[in-house]
N, C-alpha and C. Protein backbone atom coordinates (compact mmCIF):
# COMPACT_ATOMS: atom_id res chain seq x y z
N UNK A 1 91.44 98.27 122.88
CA UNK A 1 91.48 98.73 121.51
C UNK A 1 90.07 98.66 120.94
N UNK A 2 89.85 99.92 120.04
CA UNK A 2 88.37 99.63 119.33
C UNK A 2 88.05 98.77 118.39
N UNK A 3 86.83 98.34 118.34
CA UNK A 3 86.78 97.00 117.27
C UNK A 3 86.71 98.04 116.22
N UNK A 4 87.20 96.87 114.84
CA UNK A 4 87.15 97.10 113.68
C UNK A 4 85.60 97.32 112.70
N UNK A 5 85.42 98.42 112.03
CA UNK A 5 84.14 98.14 111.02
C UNK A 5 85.04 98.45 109.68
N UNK A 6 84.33 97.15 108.88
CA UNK A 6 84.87 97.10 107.74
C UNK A 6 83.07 97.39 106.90
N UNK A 7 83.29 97.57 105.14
CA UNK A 7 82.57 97.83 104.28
C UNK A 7 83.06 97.48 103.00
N UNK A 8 81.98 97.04 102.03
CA UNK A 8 82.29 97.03 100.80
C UNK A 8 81.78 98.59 100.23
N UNK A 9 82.77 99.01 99.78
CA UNK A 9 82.44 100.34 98.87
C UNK A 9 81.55 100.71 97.61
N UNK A 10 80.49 101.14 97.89
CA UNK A 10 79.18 101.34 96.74
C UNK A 10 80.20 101.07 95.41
N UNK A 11 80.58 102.07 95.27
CA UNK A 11 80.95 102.32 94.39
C UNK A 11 81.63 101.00 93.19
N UNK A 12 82.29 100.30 93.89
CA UNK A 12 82.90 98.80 93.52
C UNK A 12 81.41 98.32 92.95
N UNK A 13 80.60 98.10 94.12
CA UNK A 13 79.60 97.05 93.86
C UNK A 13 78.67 97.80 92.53
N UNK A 14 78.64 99.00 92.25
CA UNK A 14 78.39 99.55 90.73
C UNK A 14 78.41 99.40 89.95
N UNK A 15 80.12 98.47 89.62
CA UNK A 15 80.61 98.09 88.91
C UNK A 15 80.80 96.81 88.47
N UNK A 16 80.24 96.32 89.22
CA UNK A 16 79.68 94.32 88.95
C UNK A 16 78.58 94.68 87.96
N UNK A 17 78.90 93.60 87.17
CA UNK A 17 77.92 93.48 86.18
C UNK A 17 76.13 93.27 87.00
N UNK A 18 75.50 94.02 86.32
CA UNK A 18 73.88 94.35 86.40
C UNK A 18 73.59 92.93 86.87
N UNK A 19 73.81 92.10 86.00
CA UNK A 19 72.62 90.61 86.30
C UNK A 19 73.56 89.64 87.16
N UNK A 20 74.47 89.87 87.64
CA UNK A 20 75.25 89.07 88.74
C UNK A 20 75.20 89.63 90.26
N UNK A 21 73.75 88.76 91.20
CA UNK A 21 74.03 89.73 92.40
C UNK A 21 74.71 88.84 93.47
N UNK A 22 75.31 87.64 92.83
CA UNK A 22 76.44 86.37 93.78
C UNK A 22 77.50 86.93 94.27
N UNK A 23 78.31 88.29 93.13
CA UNK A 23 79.42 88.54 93.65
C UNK A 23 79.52 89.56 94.73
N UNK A 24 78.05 90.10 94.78
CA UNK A 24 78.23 91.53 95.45
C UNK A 24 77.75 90.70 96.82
N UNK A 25 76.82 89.60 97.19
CA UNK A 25 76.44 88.71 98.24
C UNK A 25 78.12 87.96 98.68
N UNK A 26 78.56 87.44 97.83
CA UNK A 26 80.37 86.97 98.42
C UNK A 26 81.00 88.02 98.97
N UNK A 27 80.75 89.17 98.10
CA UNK A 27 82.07 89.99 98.67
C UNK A 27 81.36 91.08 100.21
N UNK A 28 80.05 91.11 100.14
CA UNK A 28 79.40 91.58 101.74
C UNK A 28 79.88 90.54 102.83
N UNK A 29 79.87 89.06 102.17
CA UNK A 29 79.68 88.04 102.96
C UNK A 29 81.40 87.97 103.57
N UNK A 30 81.91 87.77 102.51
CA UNK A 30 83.41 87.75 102.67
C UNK A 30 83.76 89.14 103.94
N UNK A 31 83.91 90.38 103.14
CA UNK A 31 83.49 91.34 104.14
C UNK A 31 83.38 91.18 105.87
N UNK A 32 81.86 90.43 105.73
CA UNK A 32 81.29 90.34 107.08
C UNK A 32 82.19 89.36 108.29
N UNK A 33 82.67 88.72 107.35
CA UNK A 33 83.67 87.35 108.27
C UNK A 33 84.62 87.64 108.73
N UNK A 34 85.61 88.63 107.44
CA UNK A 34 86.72 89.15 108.22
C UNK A 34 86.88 90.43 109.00
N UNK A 35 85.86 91.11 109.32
CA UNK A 35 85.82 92.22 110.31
C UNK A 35 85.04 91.29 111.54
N UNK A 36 84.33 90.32 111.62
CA UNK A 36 83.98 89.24 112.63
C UNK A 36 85.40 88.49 113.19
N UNK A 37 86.07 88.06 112.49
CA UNK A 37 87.57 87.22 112.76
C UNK A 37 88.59 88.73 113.64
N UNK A 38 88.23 89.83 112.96
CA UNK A 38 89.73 90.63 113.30
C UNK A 38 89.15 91.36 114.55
N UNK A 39 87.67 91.18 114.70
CA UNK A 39 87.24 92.00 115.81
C UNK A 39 87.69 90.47 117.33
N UNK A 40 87.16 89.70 116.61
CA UNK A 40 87.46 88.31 117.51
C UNK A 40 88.51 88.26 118.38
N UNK A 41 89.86 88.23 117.63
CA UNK A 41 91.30 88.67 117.60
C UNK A 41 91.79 90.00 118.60
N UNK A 42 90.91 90.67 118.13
CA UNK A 42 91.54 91.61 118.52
C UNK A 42 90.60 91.87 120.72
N UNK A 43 89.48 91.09 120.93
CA UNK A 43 89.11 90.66 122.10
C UNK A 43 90.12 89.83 122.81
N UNK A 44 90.22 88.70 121.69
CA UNK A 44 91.05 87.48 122.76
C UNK A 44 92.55 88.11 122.61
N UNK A 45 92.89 88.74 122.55
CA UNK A 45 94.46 89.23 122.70
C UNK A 45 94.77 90.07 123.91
N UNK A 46 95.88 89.73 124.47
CA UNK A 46 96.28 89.96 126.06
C UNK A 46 96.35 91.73 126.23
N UNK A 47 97.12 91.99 124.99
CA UNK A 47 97.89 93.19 124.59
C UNK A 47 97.16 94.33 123.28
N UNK A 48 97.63 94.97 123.41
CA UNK A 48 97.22 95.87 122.10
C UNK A 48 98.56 95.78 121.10
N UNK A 49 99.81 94.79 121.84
CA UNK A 49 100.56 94.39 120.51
C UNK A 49 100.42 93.25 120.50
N UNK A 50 100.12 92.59 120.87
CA UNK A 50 99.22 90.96 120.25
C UNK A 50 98.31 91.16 119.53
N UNK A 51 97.40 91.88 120.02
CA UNK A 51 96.18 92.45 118.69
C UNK A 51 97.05 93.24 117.50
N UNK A 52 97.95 93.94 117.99
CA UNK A 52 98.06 94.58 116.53
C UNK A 52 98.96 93.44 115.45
N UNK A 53 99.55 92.48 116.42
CA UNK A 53 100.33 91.30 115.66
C UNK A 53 99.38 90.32 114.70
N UNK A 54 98.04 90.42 115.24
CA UNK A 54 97.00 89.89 114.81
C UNK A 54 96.50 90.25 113.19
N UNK A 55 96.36 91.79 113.88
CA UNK A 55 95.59 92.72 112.89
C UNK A 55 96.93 92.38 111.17
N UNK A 56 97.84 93.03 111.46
CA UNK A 56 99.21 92.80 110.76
C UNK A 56 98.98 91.55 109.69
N UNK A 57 99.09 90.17 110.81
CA UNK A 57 98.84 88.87 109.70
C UNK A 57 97.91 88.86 108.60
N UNK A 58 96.57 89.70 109.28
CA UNK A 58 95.76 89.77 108.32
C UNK A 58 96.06 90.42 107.28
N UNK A 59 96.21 92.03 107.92
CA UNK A 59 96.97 92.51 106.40
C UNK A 59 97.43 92.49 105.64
N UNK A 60 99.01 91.04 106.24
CA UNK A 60 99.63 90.94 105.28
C UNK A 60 98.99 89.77 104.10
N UNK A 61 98.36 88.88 105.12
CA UNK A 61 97.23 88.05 103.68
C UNK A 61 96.13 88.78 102.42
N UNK A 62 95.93 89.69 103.53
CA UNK A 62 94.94 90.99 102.38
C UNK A 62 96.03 91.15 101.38
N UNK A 63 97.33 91.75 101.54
CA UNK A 63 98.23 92.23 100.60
C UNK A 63 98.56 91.25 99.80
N UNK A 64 98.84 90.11 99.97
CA UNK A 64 98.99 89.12 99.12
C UNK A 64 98.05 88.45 98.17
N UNK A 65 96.78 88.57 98.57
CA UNK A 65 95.56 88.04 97.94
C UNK A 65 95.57 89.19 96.83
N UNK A 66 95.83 90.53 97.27
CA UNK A 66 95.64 91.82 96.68
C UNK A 66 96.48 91.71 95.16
N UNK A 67 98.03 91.09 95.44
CA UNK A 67 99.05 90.91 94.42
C UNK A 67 98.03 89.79 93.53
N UNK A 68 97.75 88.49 94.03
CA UNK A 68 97.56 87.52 93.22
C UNK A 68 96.42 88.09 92.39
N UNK A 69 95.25 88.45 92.70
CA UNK A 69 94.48 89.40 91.55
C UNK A 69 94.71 90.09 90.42
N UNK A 70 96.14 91.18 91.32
CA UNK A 70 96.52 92.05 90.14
C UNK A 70 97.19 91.15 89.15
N UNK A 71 97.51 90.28 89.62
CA UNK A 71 98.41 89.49 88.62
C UNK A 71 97.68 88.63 87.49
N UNK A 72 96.42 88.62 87.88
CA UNK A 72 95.83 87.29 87.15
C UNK A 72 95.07 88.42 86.29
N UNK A 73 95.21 89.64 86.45
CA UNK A 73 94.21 91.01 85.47
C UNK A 73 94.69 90.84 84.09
N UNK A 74 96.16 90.24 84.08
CA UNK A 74 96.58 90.50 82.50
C UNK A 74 96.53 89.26 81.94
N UNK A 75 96.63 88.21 82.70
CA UNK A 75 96.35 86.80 82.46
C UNK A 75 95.09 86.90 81.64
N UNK A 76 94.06 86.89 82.22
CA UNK A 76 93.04 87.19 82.00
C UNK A 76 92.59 87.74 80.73
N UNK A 77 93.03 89.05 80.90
CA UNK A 77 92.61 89.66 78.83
C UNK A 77 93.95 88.65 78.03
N UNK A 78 94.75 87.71 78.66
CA UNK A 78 95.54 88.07 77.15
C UNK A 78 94.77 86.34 76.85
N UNK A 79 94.36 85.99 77.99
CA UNK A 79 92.88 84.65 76.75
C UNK A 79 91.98 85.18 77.06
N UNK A 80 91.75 86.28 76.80
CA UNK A 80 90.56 86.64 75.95
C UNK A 80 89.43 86.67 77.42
N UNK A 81 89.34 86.72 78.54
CA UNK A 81 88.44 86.53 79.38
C UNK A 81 88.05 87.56 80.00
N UNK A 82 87.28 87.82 80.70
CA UNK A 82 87.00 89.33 81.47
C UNK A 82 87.25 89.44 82.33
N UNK A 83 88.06 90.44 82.81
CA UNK A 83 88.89 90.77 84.14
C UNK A 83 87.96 90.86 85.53
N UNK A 84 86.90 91.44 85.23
CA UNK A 84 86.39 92.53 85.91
C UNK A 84 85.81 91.84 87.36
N UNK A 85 85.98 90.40 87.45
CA UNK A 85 86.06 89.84 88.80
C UNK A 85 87.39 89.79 89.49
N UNK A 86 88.25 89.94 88.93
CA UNK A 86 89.65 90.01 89.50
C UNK A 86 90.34 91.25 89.75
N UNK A 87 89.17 92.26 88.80
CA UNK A 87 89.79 93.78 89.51
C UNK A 87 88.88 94.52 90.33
N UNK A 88 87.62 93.92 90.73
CA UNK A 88 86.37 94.26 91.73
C UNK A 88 87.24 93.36 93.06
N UNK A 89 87.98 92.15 93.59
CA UNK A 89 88.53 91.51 94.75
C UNK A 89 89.77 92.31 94.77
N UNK A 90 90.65 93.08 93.52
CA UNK A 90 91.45 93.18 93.85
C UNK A 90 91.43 94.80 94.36
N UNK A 91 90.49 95.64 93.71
CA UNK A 91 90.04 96.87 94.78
C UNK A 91 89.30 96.16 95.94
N UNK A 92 88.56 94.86 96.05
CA UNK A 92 87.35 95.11 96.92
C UNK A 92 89.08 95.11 98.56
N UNK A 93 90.20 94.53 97.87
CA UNK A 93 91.16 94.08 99.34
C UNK A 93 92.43 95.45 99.32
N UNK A 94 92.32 96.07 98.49
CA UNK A 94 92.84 97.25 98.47
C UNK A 94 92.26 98.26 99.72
N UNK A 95 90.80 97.96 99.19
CA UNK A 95 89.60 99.26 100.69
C UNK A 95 89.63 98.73 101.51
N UNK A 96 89.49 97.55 102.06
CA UNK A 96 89.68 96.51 102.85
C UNK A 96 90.70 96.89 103.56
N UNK A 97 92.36 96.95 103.26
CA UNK A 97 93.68 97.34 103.94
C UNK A 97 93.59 99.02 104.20
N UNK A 98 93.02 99.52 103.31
CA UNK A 98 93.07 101.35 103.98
C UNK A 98 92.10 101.11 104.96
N UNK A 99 90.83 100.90 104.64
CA UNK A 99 89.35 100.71 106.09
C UNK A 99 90.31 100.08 107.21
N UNK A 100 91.39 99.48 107.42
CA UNK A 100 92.00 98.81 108.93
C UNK A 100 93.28 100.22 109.03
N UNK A 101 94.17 100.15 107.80
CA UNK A 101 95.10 101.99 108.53
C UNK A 101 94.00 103.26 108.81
N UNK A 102 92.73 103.23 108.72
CA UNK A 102 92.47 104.43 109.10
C UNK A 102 91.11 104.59 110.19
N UNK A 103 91.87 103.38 110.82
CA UNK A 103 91.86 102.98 112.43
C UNK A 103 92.68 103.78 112.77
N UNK A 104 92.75 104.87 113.16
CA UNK A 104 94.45 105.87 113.72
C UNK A 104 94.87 105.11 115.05
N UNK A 105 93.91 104.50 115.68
CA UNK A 105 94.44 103.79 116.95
C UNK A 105 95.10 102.70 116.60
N UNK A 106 94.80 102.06 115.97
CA UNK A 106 95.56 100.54 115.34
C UNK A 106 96.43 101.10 114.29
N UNK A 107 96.37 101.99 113.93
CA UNK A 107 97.35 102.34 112.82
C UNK A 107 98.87 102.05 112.99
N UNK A 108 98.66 103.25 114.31
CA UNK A 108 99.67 103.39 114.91
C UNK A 108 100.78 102.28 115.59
N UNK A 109 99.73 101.02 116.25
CA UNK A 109 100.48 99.94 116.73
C UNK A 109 100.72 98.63 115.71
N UNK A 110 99.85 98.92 114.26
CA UNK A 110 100.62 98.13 113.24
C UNK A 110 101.86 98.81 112.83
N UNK A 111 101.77 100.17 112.90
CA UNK A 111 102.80 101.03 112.74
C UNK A 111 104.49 100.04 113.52
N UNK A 112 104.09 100.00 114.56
CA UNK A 112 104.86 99.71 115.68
C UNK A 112 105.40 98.33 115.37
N UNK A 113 104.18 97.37 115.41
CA UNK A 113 104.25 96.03 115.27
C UNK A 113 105.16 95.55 113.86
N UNK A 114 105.01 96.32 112.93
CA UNK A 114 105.84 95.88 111.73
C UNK A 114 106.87 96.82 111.74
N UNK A 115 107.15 97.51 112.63
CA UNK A 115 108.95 97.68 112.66
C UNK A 115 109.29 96.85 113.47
N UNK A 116 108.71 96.59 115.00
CA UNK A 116 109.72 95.49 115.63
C UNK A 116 109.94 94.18 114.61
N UNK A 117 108.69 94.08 113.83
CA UNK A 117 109.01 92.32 112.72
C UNK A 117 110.13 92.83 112.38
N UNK A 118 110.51 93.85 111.22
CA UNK A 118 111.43 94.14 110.76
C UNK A 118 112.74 93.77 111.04
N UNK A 119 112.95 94.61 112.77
CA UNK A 119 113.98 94.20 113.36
C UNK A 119 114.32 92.97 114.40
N UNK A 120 112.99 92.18 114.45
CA UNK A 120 113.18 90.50 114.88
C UNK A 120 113.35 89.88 113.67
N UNK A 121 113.66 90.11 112.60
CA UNK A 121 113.85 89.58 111.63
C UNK A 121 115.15 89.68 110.92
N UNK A 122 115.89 90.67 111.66
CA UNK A 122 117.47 91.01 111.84
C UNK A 122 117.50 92.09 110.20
N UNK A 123 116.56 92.72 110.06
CA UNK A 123 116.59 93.81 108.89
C UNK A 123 116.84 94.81 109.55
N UNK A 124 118.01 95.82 109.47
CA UNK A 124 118.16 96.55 109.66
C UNK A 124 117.61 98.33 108.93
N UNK A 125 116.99 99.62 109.50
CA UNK A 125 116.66 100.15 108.46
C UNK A 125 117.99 100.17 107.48
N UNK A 126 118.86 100.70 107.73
CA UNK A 126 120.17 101.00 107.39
C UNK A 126 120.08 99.63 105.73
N UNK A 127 119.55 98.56 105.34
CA UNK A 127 119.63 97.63 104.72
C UNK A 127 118.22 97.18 104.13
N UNK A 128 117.96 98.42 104.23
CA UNK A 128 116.51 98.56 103.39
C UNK A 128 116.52 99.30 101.87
């Protein structure tokens, strides 16, 4: 399977405030670790569905980190505070999860990998 390249998107980092260059250094840095970890993963794995079981976990932590952001956006304005670090992590893990589906090679076997979870997990589509 091909390794992963991940990126932070110009465009995001635009949108950090002018005189803060910590967050745009965390979120390259952050960035850099987890396309280092998923490329890692995806070497030491026997299979290309062990790697994609790999790839998956991650995603699904991306997706969750992704929720807790959006969630803390309204928290946020309603004392009065500024969002705009919690909606720069919560796009920066949004691009983050499309940059790994549009891997079409891994796509396909997360594709795979989270229907068999589905149905080792005794969910039927039929009960969806």
């Amino acid at each position: 399977m091909d390794s992963i390249s991940l990126g932070v998107p110009e465009p995001l980092l635009e949108r950090l405030p002018a005189d803060d260059e910590v967050a745009e250094a965390d979120m390259k840095e952050a960035v850099a670790g987890w396309e280092q970890r998923l490329n890692q993963a995806l070497e030491a794995a026997d299979d290309d569905r062990e790697a994609a079981g790999q790839v998956l976990d991650a995603l699904d932590r991306f997706e969750q980190r992704y929720e807790t952001y959006d969630d803390l956006v309204p928290e946020l304005r309603a004392w009065g505070q500024s969002p705009i670090y919690a909606i720069a992590w919560r796009t920066l893990y949004a691009d983050v999860i499309a940059q790994i589906h549009d891997h079409d090679e891994l796509a396909e076997y997360i594709d795979r990998e989270r229907n068999a979870r589905l149905v080792e997990d005794g969910i039927r589509l039929r009960d969806l």
